[in-house]
PDB file of N, CA and C in Angstrom:
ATOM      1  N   UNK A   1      16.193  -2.779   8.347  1.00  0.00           N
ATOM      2  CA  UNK A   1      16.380  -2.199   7.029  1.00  0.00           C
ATOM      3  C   UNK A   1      15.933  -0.735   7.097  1.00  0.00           C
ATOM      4  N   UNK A   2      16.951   0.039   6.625  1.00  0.00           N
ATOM      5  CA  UNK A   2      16.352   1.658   6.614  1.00  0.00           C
ATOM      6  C   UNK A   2      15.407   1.908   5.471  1.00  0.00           C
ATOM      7  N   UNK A   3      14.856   3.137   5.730  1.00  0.00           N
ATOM      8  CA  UNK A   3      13.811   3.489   4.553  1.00  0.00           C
ATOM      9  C   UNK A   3      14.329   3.807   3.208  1.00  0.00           C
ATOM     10  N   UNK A   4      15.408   4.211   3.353  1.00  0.00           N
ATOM     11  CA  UNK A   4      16.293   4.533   1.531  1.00  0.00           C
ATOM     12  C   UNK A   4      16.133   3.188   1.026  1.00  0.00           C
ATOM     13  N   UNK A   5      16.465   2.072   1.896  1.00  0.00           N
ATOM     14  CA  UNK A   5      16.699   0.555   1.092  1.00  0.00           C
ATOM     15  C   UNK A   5      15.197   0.184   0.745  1.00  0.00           C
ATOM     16  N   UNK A   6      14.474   0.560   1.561  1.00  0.00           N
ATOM     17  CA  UNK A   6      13.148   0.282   1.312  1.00  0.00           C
ATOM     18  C   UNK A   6      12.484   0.634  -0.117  1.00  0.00           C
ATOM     19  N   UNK A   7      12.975   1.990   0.127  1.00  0.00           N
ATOM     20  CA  UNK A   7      12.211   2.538  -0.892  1.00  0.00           C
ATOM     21  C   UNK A   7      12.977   2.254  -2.639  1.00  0.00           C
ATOM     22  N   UNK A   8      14.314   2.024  -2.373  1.00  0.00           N
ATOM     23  CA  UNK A   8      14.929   1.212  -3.454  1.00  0.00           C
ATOM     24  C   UNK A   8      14.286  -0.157  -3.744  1.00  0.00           C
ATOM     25  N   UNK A   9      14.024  -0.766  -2.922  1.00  0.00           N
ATOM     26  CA  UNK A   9      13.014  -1.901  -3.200  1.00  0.00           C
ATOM     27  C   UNK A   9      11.729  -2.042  -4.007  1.00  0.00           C
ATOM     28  N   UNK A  10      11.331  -0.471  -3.763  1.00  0.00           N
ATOM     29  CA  UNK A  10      10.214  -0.186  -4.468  1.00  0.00           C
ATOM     30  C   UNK A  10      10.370   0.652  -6.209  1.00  0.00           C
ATOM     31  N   UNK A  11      12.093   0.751  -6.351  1.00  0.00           N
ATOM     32  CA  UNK A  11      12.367   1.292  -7.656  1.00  0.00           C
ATOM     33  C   UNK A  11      11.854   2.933  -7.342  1.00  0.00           C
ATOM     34  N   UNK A  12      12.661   3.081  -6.523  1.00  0.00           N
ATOM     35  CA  UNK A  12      12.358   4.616  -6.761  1.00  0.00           C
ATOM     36  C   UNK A  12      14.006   5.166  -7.271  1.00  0.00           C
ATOM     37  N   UNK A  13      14.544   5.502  -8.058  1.00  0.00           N
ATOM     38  CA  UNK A  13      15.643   5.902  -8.330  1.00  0.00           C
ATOM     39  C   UNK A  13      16.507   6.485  -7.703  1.00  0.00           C
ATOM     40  N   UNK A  14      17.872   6.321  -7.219  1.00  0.00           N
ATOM     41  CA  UNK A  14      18.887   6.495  -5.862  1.00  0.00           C
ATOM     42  C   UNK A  14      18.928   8.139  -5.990  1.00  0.00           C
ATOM     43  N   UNK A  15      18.767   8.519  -7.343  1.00  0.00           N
ATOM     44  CA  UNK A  15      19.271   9.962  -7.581  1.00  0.00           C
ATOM     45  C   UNK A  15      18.087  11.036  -6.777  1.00  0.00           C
ATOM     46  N   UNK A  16      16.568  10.151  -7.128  1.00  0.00           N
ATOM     47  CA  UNK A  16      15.674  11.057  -6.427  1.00  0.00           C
ATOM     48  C   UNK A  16      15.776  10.859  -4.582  1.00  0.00           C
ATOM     49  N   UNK A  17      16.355   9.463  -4.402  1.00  0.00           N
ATOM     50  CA  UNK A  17      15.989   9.537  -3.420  1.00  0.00           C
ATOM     51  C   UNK A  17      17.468  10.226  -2.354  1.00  0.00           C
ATOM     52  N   UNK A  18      18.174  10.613  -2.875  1.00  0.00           N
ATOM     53  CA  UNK A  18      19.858  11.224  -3.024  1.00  0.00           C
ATOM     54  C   UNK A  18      19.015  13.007  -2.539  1.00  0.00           C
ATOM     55  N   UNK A  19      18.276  13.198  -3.085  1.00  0.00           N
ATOM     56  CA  UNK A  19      18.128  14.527  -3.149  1.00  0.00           C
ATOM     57  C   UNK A  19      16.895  14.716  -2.167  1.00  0.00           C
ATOM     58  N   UNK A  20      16.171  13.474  -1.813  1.00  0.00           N
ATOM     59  CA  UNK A  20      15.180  13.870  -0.875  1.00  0.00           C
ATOM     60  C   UNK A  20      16.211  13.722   0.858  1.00  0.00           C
ATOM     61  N   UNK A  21      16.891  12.836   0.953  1.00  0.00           N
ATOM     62  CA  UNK A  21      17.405  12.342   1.689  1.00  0.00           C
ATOM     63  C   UNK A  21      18.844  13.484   2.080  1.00  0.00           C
ATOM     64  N   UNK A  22      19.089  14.591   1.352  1.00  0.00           N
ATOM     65  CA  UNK A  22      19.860  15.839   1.367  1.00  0.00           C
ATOM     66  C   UNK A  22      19.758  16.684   2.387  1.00  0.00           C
ATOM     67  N   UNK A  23      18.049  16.704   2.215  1.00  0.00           N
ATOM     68  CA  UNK A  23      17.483  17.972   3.299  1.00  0.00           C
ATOM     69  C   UNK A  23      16.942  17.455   4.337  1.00  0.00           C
ATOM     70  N   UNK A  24      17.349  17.822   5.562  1.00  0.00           N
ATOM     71  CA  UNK A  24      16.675  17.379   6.965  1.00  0.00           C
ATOM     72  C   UNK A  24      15.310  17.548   6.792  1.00  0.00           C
ATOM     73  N   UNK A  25      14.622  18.567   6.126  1.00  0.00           N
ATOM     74  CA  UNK A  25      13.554  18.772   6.360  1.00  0.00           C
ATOM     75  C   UNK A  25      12.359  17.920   5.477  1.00  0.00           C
ATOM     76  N   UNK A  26      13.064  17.563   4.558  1.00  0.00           N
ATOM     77  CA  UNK A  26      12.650  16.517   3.523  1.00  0.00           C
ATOM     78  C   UNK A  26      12.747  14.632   4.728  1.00  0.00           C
ATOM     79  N   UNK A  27      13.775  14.772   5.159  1.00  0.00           N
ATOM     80  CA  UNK A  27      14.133  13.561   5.709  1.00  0.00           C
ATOM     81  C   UNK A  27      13.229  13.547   6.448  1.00  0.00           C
ATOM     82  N   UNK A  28      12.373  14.636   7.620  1.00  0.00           N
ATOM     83  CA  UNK A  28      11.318  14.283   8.676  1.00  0.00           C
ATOM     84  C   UNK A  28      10.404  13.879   8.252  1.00  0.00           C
ATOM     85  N   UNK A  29       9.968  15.010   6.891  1.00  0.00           N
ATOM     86  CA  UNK A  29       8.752  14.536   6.480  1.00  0.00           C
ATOM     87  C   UNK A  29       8.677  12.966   5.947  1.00  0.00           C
ATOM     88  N   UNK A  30       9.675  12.750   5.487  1.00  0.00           N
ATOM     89  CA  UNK A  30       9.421  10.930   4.801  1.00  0.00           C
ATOM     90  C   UNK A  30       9.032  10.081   6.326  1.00  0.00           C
ATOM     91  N   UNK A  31      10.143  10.456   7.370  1.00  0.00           N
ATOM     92  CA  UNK A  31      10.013   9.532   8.345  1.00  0.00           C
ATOM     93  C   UNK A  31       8.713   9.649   9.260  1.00  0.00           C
ATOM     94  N   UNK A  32       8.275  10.668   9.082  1.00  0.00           N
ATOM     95  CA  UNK A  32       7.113  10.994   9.544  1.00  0.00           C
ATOM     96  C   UNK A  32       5.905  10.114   8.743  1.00  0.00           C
ATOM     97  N   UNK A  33       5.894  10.647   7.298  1.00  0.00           N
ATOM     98  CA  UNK A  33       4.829   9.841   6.935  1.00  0.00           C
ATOM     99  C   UNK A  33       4.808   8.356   6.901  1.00  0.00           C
ATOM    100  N   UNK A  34       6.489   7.455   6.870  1.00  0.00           N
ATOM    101  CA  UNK A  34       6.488   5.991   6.829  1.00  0.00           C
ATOM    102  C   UNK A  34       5.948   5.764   8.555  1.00  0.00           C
ATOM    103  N   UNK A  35       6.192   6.283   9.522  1.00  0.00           N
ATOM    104  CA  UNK A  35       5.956   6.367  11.076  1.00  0.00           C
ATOM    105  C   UNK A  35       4.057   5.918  10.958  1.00  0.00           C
ATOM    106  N   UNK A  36       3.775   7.133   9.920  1.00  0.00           N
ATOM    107  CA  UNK A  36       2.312   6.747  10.422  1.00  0.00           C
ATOM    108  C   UNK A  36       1.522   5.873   9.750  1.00  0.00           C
ATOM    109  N   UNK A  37       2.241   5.006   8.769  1.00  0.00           N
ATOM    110  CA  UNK A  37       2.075   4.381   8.041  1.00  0.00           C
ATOM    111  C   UNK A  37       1.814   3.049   8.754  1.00  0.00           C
ATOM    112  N   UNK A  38       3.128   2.959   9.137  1.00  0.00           N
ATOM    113  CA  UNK A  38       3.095   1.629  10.390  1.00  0.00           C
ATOM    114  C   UNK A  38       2.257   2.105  11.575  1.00  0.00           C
ATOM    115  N   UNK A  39       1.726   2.678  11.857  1.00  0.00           N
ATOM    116  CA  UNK A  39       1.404   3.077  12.841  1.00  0.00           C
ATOM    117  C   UNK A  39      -0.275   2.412  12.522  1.00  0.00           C
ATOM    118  N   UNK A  40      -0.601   3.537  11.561  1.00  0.00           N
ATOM    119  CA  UNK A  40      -1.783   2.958  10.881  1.00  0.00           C
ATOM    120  C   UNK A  40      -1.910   1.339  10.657  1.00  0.00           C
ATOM    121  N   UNK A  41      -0.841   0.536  10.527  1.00  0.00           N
ATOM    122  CA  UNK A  41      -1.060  -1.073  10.584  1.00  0.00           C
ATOM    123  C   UNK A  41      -0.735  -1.562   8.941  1.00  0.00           C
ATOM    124  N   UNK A  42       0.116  -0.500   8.386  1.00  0.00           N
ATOM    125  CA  UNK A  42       0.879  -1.348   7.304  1.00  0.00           C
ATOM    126  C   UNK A  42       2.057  -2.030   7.804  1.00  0.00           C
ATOM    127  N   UNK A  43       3.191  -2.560   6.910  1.00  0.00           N
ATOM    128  CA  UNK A  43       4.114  -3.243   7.190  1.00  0.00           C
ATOM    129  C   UNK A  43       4.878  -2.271   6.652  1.00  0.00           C
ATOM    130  N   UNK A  44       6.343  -2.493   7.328  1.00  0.00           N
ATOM    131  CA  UNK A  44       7.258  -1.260   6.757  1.00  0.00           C
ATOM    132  C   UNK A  44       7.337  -1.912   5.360  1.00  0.00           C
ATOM    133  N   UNK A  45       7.297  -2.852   4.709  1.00  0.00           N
ATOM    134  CA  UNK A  45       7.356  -2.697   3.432  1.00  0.00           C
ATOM    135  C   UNK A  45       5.675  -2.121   2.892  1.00  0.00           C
ATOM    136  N   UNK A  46       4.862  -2.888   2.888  1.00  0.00           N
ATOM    137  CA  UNK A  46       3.829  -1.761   2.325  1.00  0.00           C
ATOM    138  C   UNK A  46       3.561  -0.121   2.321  1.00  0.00           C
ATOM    139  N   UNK A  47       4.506   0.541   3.451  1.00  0.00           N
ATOM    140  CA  UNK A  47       4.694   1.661   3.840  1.00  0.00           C
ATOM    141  C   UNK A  47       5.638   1.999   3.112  1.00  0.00           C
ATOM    142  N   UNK A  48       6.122   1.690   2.570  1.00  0.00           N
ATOM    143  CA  UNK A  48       7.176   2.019   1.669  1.00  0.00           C
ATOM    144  C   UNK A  48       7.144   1.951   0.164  1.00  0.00           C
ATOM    145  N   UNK A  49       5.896   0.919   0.009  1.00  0.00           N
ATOM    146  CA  UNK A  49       5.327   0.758  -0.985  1.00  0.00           C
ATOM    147  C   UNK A  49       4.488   1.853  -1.760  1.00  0.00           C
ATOM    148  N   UNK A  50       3.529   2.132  -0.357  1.00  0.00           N
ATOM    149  CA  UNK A  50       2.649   3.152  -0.616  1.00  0.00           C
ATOM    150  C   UNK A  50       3.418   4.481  -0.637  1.00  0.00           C
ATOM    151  N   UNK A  51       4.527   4.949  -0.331  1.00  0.00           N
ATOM    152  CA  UNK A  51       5.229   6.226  -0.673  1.00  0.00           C
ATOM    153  C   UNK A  51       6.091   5.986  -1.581  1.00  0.00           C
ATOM    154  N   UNK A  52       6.051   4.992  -2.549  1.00  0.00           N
ATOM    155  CA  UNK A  52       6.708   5.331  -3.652  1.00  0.00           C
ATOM    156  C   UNK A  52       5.737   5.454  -4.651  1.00  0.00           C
ATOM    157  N   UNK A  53       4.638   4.745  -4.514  1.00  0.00           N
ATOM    158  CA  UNK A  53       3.180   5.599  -5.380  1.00  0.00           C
ATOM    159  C   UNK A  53       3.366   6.933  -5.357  1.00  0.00           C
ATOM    160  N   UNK A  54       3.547   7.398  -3.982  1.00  0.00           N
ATOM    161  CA  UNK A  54       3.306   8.631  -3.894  1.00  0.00           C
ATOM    162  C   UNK A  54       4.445   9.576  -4.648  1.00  0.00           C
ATOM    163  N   UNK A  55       5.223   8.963  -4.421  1.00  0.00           N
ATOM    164  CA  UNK A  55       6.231   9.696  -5.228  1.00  0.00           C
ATOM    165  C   UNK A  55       6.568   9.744  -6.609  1.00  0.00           C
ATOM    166  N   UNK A  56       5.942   8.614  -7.278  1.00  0.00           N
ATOM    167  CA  UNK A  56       5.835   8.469  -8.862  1.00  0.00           C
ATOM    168  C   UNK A  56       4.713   9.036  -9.195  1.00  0.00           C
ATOM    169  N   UNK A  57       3.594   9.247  -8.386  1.00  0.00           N
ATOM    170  CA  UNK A  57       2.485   9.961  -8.788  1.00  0.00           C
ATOM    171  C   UNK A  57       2.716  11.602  -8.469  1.00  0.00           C
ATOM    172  N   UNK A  58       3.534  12.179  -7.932  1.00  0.00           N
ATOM    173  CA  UNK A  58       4.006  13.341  -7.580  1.00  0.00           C
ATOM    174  C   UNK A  58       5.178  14.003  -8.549  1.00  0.00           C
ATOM    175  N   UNK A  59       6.112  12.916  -8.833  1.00  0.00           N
ATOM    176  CA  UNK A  59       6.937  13.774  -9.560  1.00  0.00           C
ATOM    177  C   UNK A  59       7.106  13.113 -11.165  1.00  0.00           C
ATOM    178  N   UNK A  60       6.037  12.178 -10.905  1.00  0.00           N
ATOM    179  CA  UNK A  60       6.142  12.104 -12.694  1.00  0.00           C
ATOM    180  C   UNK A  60       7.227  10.917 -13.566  1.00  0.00           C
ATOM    181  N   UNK A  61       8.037  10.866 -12.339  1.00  0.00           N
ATOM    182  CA  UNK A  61       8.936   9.513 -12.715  1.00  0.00           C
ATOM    183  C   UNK A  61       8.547   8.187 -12.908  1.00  0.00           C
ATOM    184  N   UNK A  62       9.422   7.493 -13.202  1.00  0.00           N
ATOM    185  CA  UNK A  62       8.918   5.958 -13.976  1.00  0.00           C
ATOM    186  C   UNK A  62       9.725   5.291 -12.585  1.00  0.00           C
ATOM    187  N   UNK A  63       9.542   4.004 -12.417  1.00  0.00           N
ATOM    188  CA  UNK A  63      10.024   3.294 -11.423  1.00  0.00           C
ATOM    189  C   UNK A  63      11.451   2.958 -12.437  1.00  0.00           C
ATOM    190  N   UNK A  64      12.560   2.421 -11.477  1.00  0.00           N
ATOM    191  CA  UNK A  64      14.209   2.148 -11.714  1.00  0.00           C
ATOM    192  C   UNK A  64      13.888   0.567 -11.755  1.00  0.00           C
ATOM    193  N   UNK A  65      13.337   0.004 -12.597  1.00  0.00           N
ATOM    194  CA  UNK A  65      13.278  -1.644 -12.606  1.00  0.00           C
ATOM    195  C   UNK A  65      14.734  -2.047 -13.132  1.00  0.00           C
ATOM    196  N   UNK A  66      15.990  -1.253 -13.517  1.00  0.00           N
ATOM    197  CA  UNK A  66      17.137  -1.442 -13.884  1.00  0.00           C
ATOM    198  C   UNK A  66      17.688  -1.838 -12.465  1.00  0.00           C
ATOM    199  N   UNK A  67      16.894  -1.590 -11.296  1.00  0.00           N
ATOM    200  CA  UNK A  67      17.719  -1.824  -9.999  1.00  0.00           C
ATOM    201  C   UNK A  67      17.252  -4.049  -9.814  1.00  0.00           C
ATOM    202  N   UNK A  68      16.659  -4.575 -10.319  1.00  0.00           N
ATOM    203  CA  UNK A  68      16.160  -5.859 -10.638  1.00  0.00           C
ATOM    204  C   UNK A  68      17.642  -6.652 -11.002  1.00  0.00           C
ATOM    205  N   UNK A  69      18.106  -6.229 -12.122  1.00  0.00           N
ATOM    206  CA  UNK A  69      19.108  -6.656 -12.454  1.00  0.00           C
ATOM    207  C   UNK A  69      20.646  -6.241 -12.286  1.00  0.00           C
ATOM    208  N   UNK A  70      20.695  -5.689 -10.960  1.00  0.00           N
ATOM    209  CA  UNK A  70      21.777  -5.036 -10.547  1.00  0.00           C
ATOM    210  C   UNK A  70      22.508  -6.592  -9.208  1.00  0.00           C
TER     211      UNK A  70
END
């Protein structure tokens, strides 16, 4: 499973993640930080978990729980 699906799992909205997933340089940094995530001894889902905290605590957005009933 790639990290976009992941992080859809976690309700992060396709549009934000559309625009992180745009820029190469945006793209390292995610894969970088999910890399050390697992690395550190989460699971790629808790790693994915924990960067969508990060990202609702960063940009202020609400989680996409409309993706539940899709």
């Amino acid at each position: 499973m790639n990290i976009y699906t992941r992080l859809r799992d976690h309700f992060i909205p396709s549009v934000v993640l559309d625009e992180i997933f745009r820029k190469e340089e945006d793209i390292a940094t995610l894969e970088s930080a999910f890399r050390t995530l697992i690395d550190d001894g989460y699971t790629e889902d808790n790693a994915a978990k924990k960067i969508a905290e990060m990202v609702f605590n960063e940009t202020g957005i609400d989680p996409d729980y409309g993706l539940e009933e899709e």
